[in-house]
Protein backbone atom coordinates (compact mmCIF):
# COMPACT_ATOMS: atom_id res chain seq x y z
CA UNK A 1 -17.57 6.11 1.97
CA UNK A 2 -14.55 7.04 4.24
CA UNK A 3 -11.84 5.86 2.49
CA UNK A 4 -9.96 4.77 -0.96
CA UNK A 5 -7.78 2.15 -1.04
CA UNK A 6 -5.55 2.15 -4.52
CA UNK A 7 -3.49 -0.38 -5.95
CA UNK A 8 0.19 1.92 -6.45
CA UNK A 9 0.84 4.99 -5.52
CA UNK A 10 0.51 6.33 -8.83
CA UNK A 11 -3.24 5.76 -8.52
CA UNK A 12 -3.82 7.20 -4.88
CA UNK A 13 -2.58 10.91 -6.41
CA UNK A 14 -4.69 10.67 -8.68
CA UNK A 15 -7.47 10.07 -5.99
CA UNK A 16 -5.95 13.01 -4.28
CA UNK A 17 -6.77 14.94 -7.00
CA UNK A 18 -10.03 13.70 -7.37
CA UNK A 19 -11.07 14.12 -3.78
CA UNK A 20 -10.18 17.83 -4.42
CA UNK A 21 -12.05 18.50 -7.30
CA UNK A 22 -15.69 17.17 -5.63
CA UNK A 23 -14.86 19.71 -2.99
CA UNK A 24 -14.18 16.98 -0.30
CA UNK A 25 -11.11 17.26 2.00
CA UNK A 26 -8.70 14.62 2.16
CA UNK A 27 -7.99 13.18 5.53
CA UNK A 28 -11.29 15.13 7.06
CA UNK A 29 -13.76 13.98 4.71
CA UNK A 30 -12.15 10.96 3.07
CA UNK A 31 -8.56 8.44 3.58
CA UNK A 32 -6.94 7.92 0.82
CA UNK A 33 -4.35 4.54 1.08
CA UNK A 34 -1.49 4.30 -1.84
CA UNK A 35 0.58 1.16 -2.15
CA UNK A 36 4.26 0.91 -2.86
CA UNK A 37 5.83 3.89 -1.25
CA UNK A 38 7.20 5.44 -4.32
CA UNK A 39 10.06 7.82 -3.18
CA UNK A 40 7.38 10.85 -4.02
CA UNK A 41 4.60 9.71 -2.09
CA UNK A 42 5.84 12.16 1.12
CA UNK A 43 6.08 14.78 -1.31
CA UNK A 44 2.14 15.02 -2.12
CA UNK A 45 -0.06 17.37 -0.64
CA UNK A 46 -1.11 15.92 2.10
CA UNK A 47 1.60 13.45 2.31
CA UNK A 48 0.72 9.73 1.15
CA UNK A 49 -0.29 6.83 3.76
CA UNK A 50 0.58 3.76 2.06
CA UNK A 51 2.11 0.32 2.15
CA UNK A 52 5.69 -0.51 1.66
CA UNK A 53 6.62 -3.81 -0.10
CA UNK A 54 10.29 -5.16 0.99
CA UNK A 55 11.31 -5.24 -3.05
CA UNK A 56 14.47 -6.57 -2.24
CA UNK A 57 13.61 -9.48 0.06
CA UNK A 58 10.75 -10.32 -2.85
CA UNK A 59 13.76 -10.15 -5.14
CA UNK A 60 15.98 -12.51 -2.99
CA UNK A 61 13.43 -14.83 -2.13
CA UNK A 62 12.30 -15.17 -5.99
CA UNK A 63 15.99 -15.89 -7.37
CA UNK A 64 16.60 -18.45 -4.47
CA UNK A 65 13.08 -19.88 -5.11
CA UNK A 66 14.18 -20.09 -8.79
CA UNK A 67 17.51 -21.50 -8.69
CA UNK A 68 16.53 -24.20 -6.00
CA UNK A 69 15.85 -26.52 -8.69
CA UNK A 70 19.27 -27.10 -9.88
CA UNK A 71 19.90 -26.55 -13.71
CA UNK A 72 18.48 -30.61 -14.44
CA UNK A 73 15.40 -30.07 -12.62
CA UNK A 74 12.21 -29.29 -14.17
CA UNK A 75 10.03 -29.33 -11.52
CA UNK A 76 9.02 -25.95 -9.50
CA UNK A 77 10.56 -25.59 -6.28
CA UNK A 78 7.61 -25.88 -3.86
CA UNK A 79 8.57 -22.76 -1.48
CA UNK A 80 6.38 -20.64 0.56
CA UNK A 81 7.96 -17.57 1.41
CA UNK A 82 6.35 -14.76 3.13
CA UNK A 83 6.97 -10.87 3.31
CA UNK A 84 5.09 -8.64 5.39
CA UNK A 85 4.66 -5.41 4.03
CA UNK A 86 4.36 -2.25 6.20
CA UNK A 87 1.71 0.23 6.46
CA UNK A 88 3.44 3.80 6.17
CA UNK A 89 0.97 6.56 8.02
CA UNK A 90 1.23 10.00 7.05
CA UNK A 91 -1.54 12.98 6.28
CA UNK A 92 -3.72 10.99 3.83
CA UNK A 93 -5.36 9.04 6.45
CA UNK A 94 -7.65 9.75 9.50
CA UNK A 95 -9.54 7.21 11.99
CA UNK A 96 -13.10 6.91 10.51
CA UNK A 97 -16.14 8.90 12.10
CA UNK A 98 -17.38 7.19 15.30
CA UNK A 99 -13.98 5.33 15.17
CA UNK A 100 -14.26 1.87 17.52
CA UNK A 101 -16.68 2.69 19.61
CA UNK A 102 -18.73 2.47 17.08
CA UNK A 103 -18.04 -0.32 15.88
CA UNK A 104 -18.92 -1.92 19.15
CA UNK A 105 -22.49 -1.10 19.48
């Protein structure tokens, strides 16, 4: 394994952590990945990779999907709305051993 991939934030520290106590380095020995990018995650030791949601265009794009309707309809607005997220990079992360070129062979 070279890598953890967590569902928040809250999660990936707690892989930090858990990386530590097996004796295993984080970053040389294994990535960890949060998601969110709670307002902490540069704080941790080493600082957080992890993926940034736009909460406020999610937010926007919900209410606007929601009130589309009008008040007399009762059918669900059929919107597809789409919101890239954005991969943060900081000290949690390192390429994995034999990087691409060994994924070429």
């Amino acid at each position: 394994m070279t890598a953890i991939v967590c569902g928040s934030d809250v999660m990936a520290a707690g892989a930090l952590e858990g990386v530590r106590s097996l004796g295993l380095s984080v970053r040389r020995d294994i990535s960890v990945v949060g998601y969110d990018d709670v307002f902490w995650a540069s704080l941790t030791n080493p600082p957080l990779t992890t993926v940034r949601q736009a909460v406020d265009s999610i937010a926007r794009a919900a209410v606007r999907t929601a009130l589309s309707g009008g008040e007399d309809s009762r059918r669900p607005a059929r919107t597809q709305v789409v919101v890239r997220p954005q991969l943060i990079v900081r000290g949690s992360t390192a390429a994995a051993p034999g990087g691409a070129a060994s994924m070429e062979r």
